[in-house]
Protein backbone atom coordinates (compact mmCIF):
# COMPACT_ATOMS: atom_id res chain seq x y z
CA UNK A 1 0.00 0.00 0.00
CA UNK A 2 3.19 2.63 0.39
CA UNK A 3 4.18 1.66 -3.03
CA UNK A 4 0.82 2.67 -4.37
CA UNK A 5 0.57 5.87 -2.61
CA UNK A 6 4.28 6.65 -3.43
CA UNK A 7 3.17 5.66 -7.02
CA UNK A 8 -0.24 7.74 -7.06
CA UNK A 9 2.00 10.82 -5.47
CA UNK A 10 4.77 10.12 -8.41
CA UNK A 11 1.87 10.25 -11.24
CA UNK A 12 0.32 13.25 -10.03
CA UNK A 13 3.63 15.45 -9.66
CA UNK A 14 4.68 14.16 -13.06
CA UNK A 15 1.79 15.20 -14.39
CA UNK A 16 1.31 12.13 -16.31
CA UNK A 17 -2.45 11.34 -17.72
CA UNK A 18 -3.86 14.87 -17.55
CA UNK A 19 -6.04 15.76 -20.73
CA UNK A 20 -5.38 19.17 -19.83
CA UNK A 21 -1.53 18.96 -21.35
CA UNK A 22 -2.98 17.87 -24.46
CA UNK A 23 0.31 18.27 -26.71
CA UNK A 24 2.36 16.04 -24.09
CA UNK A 25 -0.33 13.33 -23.82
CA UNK A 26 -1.09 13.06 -27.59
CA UNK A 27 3.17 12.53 -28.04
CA UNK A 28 2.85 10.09 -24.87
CA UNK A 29 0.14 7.95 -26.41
CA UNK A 30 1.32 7.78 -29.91
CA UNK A 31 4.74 6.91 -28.30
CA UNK A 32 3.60 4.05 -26.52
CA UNK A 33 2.08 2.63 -28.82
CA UNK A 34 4.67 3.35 -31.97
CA UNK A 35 8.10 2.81 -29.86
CA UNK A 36 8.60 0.01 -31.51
CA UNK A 37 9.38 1.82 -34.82
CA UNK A 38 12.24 3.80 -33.88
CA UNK A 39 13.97 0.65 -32.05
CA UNK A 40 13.28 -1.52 -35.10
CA UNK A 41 14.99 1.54 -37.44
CA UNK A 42 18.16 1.60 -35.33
CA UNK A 43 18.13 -2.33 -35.10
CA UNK A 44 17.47 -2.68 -38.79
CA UNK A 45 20.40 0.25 -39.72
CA UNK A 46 22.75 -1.63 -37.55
CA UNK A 47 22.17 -4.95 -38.88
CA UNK A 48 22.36 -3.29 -42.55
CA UNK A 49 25.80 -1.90 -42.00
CA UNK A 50 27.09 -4.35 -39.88
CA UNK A 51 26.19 -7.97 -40.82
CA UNK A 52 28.37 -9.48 -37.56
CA UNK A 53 25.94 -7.91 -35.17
CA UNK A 54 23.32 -10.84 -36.52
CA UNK A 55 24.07 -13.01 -33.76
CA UNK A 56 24.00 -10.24 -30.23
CA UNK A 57 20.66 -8.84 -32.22
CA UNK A 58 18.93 -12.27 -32.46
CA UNK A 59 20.51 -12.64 -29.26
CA UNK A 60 18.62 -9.54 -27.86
CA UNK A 61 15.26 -9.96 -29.66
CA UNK A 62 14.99 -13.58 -28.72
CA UNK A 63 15.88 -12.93 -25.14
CA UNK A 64 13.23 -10.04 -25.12
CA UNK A 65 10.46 -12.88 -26.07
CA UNK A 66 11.36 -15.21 -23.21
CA UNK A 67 11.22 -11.95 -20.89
CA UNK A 68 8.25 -10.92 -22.30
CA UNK A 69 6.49 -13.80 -21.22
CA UNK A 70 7.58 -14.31 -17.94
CA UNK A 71 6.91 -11.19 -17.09
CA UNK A 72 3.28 -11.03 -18.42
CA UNK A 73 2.86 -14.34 -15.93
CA UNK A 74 4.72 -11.76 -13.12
CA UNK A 75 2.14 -9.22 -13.94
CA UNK A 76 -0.86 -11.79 -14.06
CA UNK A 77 0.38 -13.08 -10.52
CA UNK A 78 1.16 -9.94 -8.61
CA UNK A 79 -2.21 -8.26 -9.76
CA UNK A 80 -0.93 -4.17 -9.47
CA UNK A 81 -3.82 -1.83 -10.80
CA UNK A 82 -3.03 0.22 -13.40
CA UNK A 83 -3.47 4.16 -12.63
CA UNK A 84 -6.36 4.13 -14.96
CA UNK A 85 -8.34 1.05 -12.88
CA UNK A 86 -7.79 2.79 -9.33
CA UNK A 87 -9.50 6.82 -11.48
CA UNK A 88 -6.31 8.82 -12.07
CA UNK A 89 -6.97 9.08 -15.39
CA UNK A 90 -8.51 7.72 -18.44
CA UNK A 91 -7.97 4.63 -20.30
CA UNK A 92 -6.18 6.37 -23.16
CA UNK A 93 -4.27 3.39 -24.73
CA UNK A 94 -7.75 1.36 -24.13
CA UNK A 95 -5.66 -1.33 -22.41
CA UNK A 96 -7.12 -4.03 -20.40
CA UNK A 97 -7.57 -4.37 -16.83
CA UNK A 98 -4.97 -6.66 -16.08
CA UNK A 99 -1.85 -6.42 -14.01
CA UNK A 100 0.96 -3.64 -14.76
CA UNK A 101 3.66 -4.49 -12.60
CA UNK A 102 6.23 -4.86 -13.92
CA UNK A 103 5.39 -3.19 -17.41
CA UNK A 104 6.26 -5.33 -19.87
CA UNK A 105 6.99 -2.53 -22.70
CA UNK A 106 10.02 -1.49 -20.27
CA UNK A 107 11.15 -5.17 -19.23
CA UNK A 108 11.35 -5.12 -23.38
CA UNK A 109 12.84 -2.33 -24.41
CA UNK A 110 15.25 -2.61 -21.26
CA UNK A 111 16.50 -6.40 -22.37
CA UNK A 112 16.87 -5.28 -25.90
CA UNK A 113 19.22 -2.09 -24.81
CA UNK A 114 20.70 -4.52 -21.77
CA UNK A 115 21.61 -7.40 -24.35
CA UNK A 116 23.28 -4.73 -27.17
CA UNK A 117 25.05 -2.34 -24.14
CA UNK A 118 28.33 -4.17 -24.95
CA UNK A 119 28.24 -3.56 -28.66
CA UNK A 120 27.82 -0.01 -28.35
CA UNK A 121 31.47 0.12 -29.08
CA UNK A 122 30.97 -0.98 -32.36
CA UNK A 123 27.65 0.67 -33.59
CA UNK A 124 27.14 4.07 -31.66
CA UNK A 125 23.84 4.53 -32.83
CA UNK A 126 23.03 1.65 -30.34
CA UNK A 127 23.32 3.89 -27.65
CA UNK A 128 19.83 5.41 -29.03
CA UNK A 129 18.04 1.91 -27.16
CA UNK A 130 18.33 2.86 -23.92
CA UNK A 131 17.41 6.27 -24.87
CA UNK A 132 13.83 4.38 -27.17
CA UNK A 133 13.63 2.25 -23.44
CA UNK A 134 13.41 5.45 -21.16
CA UNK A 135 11.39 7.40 -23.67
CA UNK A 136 9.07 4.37 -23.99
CA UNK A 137 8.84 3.71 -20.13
CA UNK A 138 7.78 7.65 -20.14
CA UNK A 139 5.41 7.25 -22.40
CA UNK A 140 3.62 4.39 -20.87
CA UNK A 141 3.19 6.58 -17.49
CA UNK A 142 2.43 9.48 -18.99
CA UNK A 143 -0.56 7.48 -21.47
CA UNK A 144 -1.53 6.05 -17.75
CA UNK A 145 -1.26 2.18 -18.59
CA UNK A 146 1.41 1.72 -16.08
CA UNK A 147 2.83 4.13 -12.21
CA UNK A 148 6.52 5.12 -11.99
CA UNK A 149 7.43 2.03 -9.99
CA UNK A 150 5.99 -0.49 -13.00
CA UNK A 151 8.61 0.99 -15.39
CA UNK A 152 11.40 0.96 -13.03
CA UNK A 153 10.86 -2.38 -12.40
CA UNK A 154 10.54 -3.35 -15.91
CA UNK A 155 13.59 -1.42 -16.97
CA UNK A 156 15.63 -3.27 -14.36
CA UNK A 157 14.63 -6.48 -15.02
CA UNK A 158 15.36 -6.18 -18.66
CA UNK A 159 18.32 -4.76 -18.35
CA UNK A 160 19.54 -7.12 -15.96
CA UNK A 161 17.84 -10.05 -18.12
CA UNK A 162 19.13 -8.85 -21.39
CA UNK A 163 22.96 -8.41 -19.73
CA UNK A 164 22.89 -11.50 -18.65
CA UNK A 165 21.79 -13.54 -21.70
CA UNK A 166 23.95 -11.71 -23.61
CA UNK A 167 27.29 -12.47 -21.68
CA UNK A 168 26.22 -15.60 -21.11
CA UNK A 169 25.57 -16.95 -24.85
């Protein structure tokens, strides 16, 4: 219950959900739902310059699947409402009512940058991931599918997944 109430205080002072800031909600939604683009163009212009970053890329996307499903089973076990389900805000992505903790979008985009961190020395545009991963975890707050602590935790967890599998295979 101090997590919620830490998270409720965090959403409000952020500002995030508020039709009022039209501008900033409209880029929020259409964010969240389109990060995927902008990750995909920096994976795509990586893998089109440099055809030995195949393997960490496959690496990274497949890694990002597995994650992706164990943390929508984390999500469907821990049960967190959403800031839209407990009246902060709308529903402005029209997502469901299940779980957001962690959020899934983060644990994503945070085990693709995690898994490609250690190639950043040879593509710098891959330092744009973490960059799509924050900007995506803002978004998602901001639209009001997920508090401040949901992205945190998804962020870490993907990072720390996608590290991982990466040094590992």
């Amino acid at each position: 219950m101090a997590l919620l109430n830490l998270d409720i205080r965090c959403f409000r002072w952020i500002g995030a959900g508020r039709p009022d800031r039209p501008k900033r909600l409209h880029l929020a939604i259409q964010f969240a739902r389109w990060s995927w683009v902008p990750l995909l163009a920096v994976i795509s212009g990586t893998l089109a310059f440099r055809d030995h970053m195949l393997p960490p890329v496959l690496t990274a996307l497949l890694s990002a699947g597995v994650l992706q499903l164990l943390v929508k089973r984390a999500s469907k076990r821990w049960c967190a409402k959403r800031p839209f389900a407990v009246g902060l805000c709308d529903n402005h992505l029209g997502h469901s009512d299940r779980g957001g903790m962690p959020s899934t979008h983060a644990a994503v985009m945070g085990c693709v940058a995690g898994a490609l961190m250690p190639w950043v020395g040879v593509g710098s545009e891959l330092v744009l991931i973490p960059v799509i991963a924050v900007l995506t975890g803002w978004a998602r707050v901001h639209a009001g599918a997920h508090f401040p602590s949901d992205v945190v935790a998804g962020l870490l967890m993907g990072m720390a997944f996608g590290w991982g599998t990466s040094h590992w295979l």
